[in-house]
Protein backbone atom coordinates (compact mmCIF):
# COMPACT_ATOMS: atom_id res chain seq x y z
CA UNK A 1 -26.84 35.07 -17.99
CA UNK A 2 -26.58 31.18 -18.46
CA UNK A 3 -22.72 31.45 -18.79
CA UNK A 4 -22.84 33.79 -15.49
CA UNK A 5 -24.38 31.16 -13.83
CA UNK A 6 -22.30 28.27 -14.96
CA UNK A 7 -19.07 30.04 -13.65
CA UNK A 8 -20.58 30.81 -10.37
CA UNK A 9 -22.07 27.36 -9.75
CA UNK A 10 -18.49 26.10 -11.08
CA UNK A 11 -16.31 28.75 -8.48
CA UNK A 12 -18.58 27.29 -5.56
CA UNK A 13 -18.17 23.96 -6.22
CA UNK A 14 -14.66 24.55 -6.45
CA UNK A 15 -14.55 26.62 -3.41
CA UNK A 16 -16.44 24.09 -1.56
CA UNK A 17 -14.36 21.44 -2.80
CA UNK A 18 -11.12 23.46 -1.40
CA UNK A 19 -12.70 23.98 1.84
CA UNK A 20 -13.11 20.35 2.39
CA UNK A 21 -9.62 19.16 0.99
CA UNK A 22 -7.76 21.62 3.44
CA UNK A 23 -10.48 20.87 6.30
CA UNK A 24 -9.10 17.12 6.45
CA UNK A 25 -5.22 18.10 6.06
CA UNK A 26 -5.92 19.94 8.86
CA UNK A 27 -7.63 17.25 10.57
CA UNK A 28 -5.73 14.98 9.96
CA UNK A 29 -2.00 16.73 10.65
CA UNK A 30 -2.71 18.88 13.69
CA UNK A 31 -2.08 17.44 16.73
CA UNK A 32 -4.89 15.75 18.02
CA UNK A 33 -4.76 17.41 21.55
CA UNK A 34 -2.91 21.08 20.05
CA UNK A 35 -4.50 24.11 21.13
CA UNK A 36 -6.33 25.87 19.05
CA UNK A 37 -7.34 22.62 16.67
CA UNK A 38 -10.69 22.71 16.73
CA UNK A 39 -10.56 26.67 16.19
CA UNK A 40 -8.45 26.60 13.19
CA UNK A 41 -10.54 23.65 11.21
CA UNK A 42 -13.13 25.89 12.23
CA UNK A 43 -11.87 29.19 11.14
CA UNK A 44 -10.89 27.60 7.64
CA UNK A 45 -14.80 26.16 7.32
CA UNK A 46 -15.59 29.64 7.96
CA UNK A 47 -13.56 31.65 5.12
CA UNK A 48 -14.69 28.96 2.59
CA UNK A 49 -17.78 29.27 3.24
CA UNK A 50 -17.77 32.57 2.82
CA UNK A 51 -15.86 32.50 -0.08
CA UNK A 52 -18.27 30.14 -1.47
CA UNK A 53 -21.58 32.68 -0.95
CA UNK A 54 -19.44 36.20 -1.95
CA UNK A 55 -19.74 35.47 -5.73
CA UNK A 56 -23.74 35.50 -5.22
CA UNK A 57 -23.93 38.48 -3.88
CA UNK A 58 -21.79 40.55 -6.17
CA UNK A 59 -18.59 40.38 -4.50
CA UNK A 60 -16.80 37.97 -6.86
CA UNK A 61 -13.07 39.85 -6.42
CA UNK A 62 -13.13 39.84 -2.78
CA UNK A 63 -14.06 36.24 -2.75
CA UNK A 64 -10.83 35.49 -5.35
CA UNK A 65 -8.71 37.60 -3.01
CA UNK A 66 -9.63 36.12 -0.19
CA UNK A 67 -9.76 32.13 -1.23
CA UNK A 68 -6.65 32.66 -3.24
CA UNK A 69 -4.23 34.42 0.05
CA UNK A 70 -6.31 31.19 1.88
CA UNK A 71 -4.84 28.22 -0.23
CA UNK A 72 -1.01 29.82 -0.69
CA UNK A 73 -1.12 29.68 3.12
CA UNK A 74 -2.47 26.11 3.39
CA UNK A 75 -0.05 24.96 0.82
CA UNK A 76 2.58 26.52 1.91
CA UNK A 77 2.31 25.22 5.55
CA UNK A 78 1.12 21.73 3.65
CA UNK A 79 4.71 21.66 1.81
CA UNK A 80 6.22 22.15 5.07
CA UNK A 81 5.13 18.18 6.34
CA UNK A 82 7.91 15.86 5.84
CA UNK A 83 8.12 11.99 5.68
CA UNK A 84 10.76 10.98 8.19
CA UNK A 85 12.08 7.77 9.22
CA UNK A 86 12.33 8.25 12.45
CA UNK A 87 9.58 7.98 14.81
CA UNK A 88 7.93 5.88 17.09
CA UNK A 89 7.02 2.95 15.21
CA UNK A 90 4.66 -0.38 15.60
CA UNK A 91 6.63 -3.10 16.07
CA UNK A 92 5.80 -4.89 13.00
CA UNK A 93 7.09 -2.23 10.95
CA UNK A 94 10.24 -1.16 13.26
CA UNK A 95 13.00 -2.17 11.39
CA UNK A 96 13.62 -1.74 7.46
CA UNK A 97 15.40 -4.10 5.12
CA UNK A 98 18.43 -3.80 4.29
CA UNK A 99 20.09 -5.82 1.40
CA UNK A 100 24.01 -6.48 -0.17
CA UNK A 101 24.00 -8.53 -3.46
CA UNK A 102 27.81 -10.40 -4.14
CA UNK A 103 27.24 -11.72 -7.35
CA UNK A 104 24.22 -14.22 -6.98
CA UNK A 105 24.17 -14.11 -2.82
CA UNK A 106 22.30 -11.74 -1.31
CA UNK A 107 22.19 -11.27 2.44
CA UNK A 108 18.78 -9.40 3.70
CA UNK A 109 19.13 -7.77 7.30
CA UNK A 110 15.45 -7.25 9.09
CA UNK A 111 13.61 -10.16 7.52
CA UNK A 112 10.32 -10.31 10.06
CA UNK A 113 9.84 -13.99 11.21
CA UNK A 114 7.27 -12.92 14.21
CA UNK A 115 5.54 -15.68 16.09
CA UNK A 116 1.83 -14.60 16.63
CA UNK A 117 -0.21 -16.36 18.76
CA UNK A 118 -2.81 -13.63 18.81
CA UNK A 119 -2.53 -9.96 17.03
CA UNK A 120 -1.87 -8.20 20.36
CA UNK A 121 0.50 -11.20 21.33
CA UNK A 122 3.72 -12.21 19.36
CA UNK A 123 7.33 -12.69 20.27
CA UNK A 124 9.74 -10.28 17.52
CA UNK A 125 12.32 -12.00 15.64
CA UNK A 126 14.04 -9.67 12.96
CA UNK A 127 16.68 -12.49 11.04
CA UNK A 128 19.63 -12.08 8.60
CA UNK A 129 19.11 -14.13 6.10
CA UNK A 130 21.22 -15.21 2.58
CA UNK A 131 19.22 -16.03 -0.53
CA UNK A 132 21.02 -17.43 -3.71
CA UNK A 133 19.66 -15.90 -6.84
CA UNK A 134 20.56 -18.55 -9.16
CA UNK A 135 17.95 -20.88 -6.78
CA UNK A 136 15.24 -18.34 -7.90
CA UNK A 137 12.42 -20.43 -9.13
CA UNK A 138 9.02 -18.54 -8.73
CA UNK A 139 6.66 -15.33 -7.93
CA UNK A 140 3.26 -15.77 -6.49
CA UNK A 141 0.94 -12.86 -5.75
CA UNK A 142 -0.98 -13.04 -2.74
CA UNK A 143 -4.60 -10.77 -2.24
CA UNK A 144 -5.69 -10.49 1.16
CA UNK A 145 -9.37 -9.08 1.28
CA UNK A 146 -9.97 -7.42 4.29
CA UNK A 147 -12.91 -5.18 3.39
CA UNK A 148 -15.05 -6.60 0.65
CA UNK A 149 -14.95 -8.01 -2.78
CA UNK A 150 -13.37 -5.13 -4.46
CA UNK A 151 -10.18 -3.95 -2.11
CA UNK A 152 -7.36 -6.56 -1.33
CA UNK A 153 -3.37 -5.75 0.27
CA UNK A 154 -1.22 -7.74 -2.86
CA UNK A 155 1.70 -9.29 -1.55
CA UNK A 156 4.36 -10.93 -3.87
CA UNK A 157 5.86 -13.98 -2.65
CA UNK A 158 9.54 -15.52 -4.47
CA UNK A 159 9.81 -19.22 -4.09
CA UNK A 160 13.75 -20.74 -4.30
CA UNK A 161 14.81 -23.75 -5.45
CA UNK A 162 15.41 -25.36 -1.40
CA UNK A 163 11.97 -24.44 -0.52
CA UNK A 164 12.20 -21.18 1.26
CA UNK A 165 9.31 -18.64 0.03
CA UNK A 166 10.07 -14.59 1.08
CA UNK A 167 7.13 -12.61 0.69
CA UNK A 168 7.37 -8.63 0.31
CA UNK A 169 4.82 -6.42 1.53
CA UNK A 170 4.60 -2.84 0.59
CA UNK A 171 2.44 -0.74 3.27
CA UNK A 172 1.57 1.98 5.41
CA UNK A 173 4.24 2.16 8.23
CA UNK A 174 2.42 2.70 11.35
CA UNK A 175 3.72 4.86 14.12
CA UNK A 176 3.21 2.75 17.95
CA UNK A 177 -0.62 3.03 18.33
CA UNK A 178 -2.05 4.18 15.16
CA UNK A 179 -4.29 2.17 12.32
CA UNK A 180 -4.96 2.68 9.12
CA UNK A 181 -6.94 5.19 7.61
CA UNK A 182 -7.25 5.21 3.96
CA UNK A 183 -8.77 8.93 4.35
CA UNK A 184 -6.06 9.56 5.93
CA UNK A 185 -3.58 7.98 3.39
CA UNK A 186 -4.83 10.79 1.42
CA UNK A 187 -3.42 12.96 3.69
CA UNK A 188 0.38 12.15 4.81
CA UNK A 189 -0.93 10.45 7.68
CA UNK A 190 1.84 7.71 6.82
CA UNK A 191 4.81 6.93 5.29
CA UNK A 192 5.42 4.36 2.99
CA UNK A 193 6.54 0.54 4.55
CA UNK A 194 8.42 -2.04 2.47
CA UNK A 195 8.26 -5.30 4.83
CA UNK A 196 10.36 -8.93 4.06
CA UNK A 197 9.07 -11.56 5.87
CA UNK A 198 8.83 -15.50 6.23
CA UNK A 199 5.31 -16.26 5.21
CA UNK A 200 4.33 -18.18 8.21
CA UNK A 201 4.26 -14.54 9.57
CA UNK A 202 3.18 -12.39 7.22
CA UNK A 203 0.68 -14.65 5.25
CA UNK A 204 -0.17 -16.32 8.38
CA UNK A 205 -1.30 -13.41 10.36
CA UNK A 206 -4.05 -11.95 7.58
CA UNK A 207 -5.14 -15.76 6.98
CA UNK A 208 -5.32 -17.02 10.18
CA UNK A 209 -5.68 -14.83 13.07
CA UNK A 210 -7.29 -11.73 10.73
CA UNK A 211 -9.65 -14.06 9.52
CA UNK A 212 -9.10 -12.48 5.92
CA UNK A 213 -9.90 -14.56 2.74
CA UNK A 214 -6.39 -15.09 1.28
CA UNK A 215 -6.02 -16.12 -2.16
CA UNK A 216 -2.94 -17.07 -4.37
CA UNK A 217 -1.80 -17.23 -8.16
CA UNK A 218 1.48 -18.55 -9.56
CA UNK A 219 2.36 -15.34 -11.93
CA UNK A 220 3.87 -16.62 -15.40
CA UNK A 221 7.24 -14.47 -15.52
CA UNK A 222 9.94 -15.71 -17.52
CA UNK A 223 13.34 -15.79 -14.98
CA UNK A 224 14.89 -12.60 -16.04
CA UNK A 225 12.13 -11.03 -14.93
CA UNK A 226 11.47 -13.16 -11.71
CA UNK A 227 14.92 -12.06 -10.92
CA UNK A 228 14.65 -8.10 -11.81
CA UNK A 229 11.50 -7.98 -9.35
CA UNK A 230 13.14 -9.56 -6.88
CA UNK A 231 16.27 -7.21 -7.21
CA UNK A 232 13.37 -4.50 -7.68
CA UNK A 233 11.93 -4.57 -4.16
CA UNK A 234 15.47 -4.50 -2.95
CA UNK A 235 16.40 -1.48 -4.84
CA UNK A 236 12.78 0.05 -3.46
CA UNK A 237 13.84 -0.68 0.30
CA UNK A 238 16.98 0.98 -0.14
CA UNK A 239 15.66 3.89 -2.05
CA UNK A 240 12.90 4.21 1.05
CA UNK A 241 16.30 3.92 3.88
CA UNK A 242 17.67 7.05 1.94
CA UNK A 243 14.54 9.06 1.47
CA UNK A 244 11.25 8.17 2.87
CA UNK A 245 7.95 8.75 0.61
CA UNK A 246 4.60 9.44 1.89
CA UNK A 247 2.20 6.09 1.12
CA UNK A 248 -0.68 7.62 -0.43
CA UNK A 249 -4.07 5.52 -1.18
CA UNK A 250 -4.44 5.63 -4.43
CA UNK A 251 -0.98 6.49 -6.06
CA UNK A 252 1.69 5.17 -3.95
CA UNK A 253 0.32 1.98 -2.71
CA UNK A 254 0.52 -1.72 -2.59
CA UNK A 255 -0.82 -2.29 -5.55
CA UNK A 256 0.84 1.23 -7.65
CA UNK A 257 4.02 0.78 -6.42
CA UNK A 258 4.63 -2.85 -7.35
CA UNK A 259 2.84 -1.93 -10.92
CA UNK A 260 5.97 0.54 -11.63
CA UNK A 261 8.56 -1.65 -10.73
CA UNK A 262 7.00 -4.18 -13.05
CA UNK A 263 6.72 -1.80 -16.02
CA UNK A 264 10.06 -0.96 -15.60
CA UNK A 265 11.18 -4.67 -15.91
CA UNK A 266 8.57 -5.82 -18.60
CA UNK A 267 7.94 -2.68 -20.43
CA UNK A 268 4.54 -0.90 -21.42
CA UNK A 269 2.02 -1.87 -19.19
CA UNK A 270 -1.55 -0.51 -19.71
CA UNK A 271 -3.27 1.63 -17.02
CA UNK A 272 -6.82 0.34 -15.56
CA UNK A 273 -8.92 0.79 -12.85
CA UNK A 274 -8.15 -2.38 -11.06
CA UNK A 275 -5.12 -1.38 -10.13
CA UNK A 276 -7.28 0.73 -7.68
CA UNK A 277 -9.95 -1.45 -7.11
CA UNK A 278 -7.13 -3.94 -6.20
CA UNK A 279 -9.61 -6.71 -5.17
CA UNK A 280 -10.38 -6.99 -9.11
CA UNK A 281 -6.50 -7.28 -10.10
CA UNK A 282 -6.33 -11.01 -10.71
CA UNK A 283 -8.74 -10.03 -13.59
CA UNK A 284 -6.47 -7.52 -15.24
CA UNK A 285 -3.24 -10.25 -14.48
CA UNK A 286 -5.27 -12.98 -16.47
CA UNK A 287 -6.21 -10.50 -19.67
CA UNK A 288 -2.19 -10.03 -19.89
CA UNK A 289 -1.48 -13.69 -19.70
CA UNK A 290 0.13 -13.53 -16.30
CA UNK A 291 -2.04 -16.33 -14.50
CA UNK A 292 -1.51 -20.52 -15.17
CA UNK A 293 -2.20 -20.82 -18.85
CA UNK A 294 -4.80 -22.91 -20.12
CA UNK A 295 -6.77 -22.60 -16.70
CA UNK A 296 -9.70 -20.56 -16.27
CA UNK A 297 -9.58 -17.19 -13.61
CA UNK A 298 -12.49 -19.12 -11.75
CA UNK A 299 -10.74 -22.55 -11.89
CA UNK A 300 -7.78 -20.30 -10.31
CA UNK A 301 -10.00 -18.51 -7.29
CA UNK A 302 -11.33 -21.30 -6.07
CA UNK A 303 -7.95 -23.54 -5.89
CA UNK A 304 -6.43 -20.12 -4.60
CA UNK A 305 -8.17 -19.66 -1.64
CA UNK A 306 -5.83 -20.90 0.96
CA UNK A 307 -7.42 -20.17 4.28
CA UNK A 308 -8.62 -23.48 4.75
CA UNK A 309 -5.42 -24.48 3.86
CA UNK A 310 -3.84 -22.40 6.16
CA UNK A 311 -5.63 -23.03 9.23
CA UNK A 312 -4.76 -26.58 9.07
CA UNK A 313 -1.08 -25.77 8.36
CA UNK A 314 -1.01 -23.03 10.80
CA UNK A 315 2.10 -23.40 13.13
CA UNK A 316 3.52 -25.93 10.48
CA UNK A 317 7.80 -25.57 9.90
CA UNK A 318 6.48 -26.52 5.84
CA UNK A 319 3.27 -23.99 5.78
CA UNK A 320 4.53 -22.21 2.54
CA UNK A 321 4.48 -25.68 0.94
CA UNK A 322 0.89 -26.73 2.44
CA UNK A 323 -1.08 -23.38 0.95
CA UNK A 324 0.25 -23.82 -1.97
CA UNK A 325 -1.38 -27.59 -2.75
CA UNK A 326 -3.71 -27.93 -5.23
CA UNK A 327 -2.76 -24.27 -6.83
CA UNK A 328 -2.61 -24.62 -10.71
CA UNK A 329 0.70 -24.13 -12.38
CA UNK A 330 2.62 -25.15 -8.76
């Protein structure tokens, strides 16, 4: 009797569990004005729920049948939904990067320089620009907390020898008019963006006109490895021109992807729950040695926060050089 009871409480909370997963994919991929929307997430709510109560009443096999024809359809159809590259996209994530490496020269197409003078206001500038590895000098990570303590977008930023910082930014590549969702990232609401830009743009626009506390740490790689990240995001760009991926909010994301290109380049790696709670991740950096040496993680926060910093620099030609004063190990 017990173990009859365990597997039905156990079928209904996966049933349940079922009904809500495909409730949202349906939500969230049929067209918002389709006919017949509302009556299909409706319809599904229906059968699951009435898969869910069959097994109480005796009717266990029917309830199987039933929920099992269900899901093949919904995955099925759910297979069907492609990431494409070619829609009608935000400005800020129109264009992708494009890259050609001759020897130590690389020349980046699509680098986003944007002037924003509010975040509904900003003239476009998409620049060529040639980068000489050998003047490779440094990688800073930038967190940018935008909803609490515990969730931050991680940018990596490589500094050069003349000066010139070029921050990468992996994200959700919004079509014209949407936001982001992370429900919805669940959900192949978006496909995955990989954005170059200056930072006067990119760190600029969360820092300043965001208003979101911004907060940097020199990483300790040795130059091999400075240099395989950089060459990294490249290769990840190109991969996402060929085939584009689905960004997904808790396994393809800014915090994920950057994580696998790094184990690639510095071997094992060990898995931890701040690299989903990405507001924690300076935390796990510092327990592998990654921050300044011989400076404590809360000597590091505070000197990291750059928004004051920032504000002050704001339309400054030498703002890269200006957040970063005062940060340990610069």
């Amino acid at each position: 009797m017990l173990l009859h009871l365990s597997l039905l409480w156990l079928g209904s909370l996966l049933s349940l569990s079922a009904t809500a997963w495909g409730g949202l994919a349906l939500g969230y991929q049929l067209p918002a004005r389709g006919p017949g929307r509302g009556w299909m997430i409706g319809a599904w709510i229906v059968m699951g729920l009435l898969v869910t109560v069959l097994p109480w009443s005796g009717h266990a096999g029917a309830a199987l049948v039933v929920g099992a024809i269900a899901m093949t359809v919904l995955l099925a159809w759910w297979r069907t939904i492609r990431p494409s590259n070619t829609r009608v996209w935000a400005d800020d994530v129109a264009r992708q990067l494009g890259s050609r490496v001759v020897g130590d020269i690389v020349t980046l197409e699509n680098v986003r320089n944007f002037e924003w003078r509010s975040l509904g206001d900003y003239s476009a500038r998409w620049e060529t620009r040639q980068y000489d590895l050998g003047q490779l000098r440094s990688v800073d990570a930038l967190l940018s907390y935008w909803t609490g303590p515990l969730i931050a977008h991680v940018l990596v930023s490589f500094g050069f020898a003349d000066d010139r910082y070029l921050a990468f930014s992996i994200e959700i590549r919004k079509e014209h008019g949407e936001a982001y969702s992370a429900l919805g990232g669940f959900f192949r609401k978006f496909e995955t963006g990989l954005v170059a830009a200056d930072e006067r743009d990119i760190v600029r626009l969360r820092s300043n006109l965001r208003r979101e506390d911004v907060y940097l740490y020199r990483i300790a790689l040795p130059p091999d490895a400075i240099r395989s990240l950089f060459l990294a995001y490249l290769a990840e760009a190109e991969s996402l021109r060929r085939r584009p991926r689905w960004y997904n909010t808790a396994t393809a994301n800014c915090t994920t992807v950057v994580f696998e290109m790094l184990r690639r380049i510095v071997g094992r790696l060990p898995l931890d729950y701040r690299l989903l709670l990405s507001g924690r991740l300076p935390e796990y950096i510092a327990g592998l040695g990654g921050l300044t040496p011989g400076v404590d993680l809360a000597t590091l926060r505070r000197a990291g926060c750059i928004n004051t910093r920032a504000w002050l620099a704001d339309q400054d030609p030498a703002f890269s050089q200006r957040i970063r004063d005062g940060v340990p190990g610069i």
